[in-house]
PDB file of N, CA and C in Angstrom:
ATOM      1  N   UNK A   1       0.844  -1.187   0.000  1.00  0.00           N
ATOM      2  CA  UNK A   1       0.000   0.000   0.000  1.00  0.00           C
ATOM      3  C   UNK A   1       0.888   1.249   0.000  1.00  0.00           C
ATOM      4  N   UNK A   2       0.413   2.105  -0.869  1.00  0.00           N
ATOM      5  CA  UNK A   2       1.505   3.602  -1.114  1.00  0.00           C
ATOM      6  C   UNK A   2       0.794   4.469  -0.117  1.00  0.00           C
ATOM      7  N   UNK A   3       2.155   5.142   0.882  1.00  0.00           N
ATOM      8  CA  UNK A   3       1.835   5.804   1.472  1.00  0.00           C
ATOM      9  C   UNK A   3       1.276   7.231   0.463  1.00  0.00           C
ATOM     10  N   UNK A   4       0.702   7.894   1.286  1.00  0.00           N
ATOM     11  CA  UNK A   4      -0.034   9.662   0.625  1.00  0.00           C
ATOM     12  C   UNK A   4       1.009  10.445   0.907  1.00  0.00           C
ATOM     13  N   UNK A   5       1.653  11.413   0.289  1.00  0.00           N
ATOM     14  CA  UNK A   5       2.865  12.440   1.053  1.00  0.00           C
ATOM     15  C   UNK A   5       1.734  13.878   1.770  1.00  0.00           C
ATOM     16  N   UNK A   6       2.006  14.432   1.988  1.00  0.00           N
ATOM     17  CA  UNK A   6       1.148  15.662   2.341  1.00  0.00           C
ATOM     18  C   UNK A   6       0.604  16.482   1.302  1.00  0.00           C
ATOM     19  N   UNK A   7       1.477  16.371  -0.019  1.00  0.00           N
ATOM     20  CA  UNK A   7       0.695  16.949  -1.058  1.00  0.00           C
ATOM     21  C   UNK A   7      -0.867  16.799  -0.851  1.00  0.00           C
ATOM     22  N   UNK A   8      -0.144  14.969  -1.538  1.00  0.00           N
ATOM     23  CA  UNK A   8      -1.404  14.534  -1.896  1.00  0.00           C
ATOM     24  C   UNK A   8      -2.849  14.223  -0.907  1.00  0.00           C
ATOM     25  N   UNK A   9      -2.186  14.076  -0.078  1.00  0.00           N
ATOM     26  CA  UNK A   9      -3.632  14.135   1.635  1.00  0.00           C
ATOM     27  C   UNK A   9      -3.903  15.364   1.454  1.00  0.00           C
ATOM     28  N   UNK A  10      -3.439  16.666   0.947  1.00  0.00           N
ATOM     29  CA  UNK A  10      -3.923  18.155   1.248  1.00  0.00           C
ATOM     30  C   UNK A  10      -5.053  18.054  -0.284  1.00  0.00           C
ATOM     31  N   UNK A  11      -4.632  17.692  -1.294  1.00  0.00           N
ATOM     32  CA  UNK A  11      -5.121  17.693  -2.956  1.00  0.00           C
ATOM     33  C   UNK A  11      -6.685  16.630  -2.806  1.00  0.00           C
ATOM     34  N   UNK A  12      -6.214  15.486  -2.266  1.00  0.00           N
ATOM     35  CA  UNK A  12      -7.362  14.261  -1.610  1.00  0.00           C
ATOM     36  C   UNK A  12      -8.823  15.319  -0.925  1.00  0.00           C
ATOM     37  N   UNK A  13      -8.093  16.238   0.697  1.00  0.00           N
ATOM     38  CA  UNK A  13      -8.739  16.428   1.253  1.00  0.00           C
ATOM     39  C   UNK A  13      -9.743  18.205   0.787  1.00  0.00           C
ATOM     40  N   UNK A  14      -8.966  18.982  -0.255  1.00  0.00           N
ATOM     41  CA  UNK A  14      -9.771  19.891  -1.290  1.00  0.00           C
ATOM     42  C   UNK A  14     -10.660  19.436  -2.172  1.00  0.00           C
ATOM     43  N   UNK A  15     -10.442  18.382  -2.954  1.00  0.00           N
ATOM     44  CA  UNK A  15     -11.218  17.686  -3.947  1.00  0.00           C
ATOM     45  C   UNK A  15     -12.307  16.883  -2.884  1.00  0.00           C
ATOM     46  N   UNK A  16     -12.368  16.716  -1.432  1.00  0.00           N
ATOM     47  CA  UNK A  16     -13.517  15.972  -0.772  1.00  0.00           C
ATOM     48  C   UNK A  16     -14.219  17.590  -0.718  1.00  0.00           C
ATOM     49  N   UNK A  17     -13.541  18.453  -0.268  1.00  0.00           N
ATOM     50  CA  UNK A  17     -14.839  19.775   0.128  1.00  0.00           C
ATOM     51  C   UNK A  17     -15.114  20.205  -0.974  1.00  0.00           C
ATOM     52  N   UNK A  18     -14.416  20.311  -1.960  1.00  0.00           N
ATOM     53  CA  UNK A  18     -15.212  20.839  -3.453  1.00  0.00           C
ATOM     54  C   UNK A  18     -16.475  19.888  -3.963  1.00  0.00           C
ATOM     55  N   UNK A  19     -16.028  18.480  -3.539  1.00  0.00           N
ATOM     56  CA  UNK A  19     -17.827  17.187  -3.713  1.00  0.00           C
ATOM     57  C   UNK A  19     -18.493  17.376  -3.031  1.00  0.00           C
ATOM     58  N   UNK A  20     -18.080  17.718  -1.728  1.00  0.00           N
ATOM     59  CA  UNK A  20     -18.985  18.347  -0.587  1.00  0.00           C
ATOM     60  C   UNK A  20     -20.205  19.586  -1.227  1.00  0.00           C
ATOM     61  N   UNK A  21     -19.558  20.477  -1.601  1.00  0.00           N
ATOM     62  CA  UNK A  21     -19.750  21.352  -2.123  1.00  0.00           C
ATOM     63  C   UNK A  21     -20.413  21.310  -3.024  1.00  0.00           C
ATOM     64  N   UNK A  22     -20.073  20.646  -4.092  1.00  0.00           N
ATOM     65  CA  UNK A  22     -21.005  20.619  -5.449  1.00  0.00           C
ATOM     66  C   UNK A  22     -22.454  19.586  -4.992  1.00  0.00           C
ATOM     67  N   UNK A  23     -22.162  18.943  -4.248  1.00  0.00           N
ATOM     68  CA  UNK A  23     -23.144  18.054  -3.306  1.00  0.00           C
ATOM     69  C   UNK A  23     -24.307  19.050  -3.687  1.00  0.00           C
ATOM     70  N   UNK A  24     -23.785  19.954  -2.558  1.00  0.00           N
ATOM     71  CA  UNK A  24     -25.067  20.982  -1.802  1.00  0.00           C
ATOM     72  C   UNK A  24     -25.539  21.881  -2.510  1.00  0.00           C
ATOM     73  N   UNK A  25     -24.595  22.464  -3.685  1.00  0.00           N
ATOM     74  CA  UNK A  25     -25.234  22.883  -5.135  1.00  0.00           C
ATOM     75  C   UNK A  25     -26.309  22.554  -5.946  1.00  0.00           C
ATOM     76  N   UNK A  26     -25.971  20.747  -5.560  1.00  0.00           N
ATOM     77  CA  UNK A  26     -26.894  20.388  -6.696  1.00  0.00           C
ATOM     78  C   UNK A  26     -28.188  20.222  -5.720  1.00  0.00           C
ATOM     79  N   UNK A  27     -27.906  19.910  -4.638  1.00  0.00           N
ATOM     80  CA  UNK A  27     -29.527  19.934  -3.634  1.00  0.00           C
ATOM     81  C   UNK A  27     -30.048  21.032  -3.548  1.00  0.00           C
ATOM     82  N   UNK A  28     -29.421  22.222  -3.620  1.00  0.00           N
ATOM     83  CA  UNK A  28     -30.014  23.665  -3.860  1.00  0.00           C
ATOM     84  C   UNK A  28     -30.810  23.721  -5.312  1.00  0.00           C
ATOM     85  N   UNK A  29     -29.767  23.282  -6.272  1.00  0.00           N
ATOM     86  CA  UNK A  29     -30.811  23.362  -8.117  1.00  0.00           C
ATOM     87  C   UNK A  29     -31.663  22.582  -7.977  1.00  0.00           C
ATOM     88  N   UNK A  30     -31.706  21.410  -7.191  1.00  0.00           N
ATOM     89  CA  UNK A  30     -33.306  20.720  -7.418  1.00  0.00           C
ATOM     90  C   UNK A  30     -34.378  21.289  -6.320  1.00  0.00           C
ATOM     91  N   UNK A  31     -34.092  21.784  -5.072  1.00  0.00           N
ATOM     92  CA  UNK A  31     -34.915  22.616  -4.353  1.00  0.00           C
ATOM     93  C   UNK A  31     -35.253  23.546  -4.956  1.00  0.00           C
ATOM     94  N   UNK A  32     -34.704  24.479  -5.866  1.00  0.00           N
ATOM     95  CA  UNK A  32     -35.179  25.542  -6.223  1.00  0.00           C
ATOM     96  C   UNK A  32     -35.801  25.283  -7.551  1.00  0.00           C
ATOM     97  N   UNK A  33     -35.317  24.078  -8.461  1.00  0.00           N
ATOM     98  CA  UNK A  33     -36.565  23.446  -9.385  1.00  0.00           C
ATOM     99  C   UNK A  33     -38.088  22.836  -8.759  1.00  0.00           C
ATOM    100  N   UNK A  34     -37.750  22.617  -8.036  1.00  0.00           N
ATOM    101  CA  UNK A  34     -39.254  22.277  -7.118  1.00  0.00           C
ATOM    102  C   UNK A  34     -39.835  23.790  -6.620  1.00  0.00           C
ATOM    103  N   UNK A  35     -39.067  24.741  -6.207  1.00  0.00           N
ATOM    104  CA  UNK A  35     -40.177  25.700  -5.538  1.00  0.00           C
ATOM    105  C   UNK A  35     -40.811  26.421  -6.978  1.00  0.00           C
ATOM    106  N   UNK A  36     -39.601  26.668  -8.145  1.00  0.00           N
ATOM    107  CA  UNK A  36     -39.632  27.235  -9.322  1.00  0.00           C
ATOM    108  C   UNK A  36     -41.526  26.290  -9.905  1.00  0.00           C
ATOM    109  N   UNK A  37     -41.612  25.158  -9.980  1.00  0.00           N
ATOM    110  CA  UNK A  37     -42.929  24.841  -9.974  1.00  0.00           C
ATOM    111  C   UNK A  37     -43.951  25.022  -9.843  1.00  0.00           C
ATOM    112  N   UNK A  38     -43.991  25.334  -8.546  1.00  0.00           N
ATOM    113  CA  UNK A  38     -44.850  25.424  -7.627  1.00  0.00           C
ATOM    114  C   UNK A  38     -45.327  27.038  -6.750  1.00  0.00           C
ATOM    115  N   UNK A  39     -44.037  27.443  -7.467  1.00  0.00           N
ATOM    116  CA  UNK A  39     -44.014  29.351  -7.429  1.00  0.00           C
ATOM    117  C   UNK A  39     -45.537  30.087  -8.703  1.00  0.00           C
ATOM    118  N   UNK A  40     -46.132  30.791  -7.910  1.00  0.00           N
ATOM    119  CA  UNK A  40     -47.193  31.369  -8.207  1.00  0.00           C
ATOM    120  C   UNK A  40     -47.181  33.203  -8.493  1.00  0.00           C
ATOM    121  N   UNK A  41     -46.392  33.457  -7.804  1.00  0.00           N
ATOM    122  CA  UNK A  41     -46.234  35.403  -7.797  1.00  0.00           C
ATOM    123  C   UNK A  41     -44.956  35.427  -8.905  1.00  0.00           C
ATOM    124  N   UNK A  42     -44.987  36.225  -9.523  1.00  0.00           N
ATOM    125  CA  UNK A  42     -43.997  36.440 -10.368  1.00  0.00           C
ATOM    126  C   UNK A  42     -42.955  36.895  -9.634  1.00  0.00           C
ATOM    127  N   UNK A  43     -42.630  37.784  -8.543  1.00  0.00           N
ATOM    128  CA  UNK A  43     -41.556  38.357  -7.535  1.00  0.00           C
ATOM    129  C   UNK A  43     -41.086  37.341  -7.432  1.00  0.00           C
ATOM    130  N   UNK A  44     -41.229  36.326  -6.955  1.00  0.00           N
ATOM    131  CA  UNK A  44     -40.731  34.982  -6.212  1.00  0.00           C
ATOM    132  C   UNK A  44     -40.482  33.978  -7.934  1.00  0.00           C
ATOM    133  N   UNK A  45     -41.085  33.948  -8.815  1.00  0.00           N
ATOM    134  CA  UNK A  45     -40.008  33.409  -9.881  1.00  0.00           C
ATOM    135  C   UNK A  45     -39.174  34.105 -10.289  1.00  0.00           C
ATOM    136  N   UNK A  46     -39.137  35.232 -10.324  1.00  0.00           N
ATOM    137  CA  UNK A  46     -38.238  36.355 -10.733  1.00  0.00           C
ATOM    138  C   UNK A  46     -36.825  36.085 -10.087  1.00  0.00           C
ATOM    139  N   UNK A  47     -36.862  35.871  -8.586  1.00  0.00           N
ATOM    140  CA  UNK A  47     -35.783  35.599  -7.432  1.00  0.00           C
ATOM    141  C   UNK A  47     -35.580  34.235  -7.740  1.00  0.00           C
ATOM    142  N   UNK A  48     -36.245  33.088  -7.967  1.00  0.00           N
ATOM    143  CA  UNK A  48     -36.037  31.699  -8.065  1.00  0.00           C
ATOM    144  C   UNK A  48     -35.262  31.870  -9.562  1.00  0.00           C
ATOM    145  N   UNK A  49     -35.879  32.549 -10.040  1.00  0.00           N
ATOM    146  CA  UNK A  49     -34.392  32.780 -11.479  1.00  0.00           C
ATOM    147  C   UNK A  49     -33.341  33.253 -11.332  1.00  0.00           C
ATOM    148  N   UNK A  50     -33.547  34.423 -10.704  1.00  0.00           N
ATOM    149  CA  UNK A  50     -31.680  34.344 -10.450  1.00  0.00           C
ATOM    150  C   UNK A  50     -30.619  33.883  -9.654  1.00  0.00           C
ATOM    151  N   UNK A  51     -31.642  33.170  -8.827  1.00  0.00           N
ATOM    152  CA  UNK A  51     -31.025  32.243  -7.645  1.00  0.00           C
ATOM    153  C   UNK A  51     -30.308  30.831  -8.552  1.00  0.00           C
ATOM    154  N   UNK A  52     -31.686  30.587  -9.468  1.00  0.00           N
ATOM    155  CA  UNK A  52     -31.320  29.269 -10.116  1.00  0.00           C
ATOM    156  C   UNK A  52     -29.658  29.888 -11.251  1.00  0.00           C
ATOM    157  N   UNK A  53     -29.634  30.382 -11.681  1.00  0.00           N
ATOM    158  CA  UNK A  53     -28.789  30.854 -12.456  1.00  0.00           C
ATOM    159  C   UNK A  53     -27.680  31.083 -11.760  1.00  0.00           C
ATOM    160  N   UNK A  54     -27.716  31.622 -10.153  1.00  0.00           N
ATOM    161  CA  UNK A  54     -26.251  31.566  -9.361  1.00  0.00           C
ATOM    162  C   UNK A  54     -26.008  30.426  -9.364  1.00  0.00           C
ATOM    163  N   UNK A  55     -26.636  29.685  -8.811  1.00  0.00           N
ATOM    164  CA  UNK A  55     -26.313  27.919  -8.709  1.00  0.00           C
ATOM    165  C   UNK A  55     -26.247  27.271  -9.507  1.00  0.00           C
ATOM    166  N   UNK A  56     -26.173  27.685 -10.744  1.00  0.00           N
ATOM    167  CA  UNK A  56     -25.690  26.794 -12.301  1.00  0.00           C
ATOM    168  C   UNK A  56     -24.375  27.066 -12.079  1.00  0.00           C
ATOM    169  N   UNK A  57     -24.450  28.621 -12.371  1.00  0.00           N
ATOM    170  CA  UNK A  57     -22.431  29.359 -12.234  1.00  0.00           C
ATOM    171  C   UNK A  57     -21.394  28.785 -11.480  1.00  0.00           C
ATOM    172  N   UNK A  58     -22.160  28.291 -10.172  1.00  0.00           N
ATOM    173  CA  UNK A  58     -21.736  28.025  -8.581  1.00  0.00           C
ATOM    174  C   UNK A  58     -21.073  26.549  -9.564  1.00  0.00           C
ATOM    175  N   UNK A  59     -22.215  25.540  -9.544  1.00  0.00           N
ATOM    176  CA  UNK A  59     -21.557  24.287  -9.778  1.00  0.00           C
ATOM    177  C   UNK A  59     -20.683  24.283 -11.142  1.00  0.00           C
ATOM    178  N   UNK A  60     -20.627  25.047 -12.143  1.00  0.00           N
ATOM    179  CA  UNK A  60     -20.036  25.148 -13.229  1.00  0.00           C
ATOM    180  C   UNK A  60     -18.610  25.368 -12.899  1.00  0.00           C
ATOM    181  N   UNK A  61     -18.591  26.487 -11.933  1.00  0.00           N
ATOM    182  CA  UNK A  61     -16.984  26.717 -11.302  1.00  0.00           C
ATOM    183  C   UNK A  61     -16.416  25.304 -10.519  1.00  0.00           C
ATOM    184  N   UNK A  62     -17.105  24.772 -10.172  1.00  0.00           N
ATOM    185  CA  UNK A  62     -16.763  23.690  -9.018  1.00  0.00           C
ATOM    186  C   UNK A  62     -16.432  22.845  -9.797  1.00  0.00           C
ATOM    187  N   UNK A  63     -17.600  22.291 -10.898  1.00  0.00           N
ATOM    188  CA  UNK A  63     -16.742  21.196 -11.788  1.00  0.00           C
ATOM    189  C   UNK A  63     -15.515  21.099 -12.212  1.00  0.00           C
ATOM    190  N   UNK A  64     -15.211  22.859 -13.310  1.00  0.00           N
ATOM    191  CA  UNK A  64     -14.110  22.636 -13.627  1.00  0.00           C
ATOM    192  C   UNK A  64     -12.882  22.896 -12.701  1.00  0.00           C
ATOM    193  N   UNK A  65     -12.930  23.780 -11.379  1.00  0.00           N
ATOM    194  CA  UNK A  65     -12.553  23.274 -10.372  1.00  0.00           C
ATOM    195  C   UNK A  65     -11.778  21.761 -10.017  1.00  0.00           C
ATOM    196  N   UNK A  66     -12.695  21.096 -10.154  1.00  0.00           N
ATOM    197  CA  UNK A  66     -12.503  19.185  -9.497  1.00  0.00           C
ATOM    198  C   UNK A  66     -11.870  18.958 -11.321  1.00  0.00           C
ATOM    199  N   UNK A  67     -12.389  19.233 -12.158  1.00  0.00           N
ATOM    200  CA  UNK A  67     -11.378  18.952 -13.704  1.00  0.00           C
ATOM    201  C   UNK A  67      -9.709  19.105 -13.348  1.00  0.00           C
ATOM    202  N   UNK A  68      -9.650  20.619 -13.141  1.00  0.00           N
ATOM    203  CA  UNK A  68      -8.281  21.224 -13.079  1.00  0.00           C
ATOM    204  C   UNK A  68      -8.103  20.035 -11.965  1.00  0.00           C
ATOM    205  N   UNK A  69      -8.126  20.409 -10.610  1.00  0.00           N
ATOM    206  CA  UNK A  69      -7.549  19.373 -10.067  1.00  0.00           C
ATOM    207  C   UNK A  69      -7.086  17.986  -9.648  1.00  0.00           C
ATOM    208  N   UNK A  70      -8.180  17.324 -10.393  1.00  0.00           N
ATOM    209  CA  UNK A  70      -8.177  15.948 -10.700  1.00  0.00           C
ATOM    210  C   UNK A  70      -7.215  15.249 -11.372  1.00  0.00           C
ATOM    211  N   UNK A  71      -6.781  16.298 -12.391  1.00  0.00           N
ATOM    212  CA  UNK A  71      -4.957  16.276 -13.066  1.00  0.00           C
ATOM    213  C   UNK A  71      -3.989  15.708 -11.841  1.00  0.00           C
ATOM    214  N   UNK A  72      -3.032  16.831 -11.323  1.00  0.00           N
ATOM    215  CA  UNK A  72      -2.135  16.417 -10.375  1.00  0.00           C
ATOM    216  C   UNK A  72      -2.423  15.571  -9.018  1.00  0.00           C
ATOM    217  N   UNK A  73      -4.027  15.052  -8.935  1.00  0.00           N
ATOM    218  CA  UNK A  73      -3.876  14.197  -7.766  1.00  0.00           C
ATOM    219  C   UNK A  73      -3.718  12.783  -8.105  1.00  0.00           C
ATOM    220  N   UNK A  74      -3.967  12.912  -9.047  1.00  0.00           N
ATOM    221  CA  UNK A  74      -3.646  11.157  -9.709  1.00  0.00           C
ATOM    222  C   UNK A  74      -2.090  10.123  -9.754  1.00  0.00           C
TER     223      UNK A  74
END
């Protein structure tokens, strides 16, 4: 079994909070596809749109995020 040097336990343990992360992104885009549904006042789709649209950006950065880094932890 190969030991981890500290790089790689530090590269391991960024790439767990960035899944962490994109985790809770994506439970936010489907919460806010469910309220987006079920939303009736236009104020409140208006806000569920640009909310939904931060949280596309949000996980879009994160992916390529975990891309770029997924390189040197291998």
């Amino acid at each position: 079994m190969k030991h981890l040097t500290r790089q790689e336990k530090k590269c391991q343990k960024e790439r767990r909070a960035l899944m962490a992360e994109l985790d809770a992104a994506t439970q936010a885009l489907r919460a806010n596809e469910k309220a987006f549904q079920e939303a009736l006042d236009p104020f409140v789709i208006e806000q569920l749109t640009y909310q939904h649209a931060a949280l596309r950006c949000r996980s879009r950065v994160l992916l390529r995020l975990l891309r770029k880094e997924d390189a040197p932890c291998r």
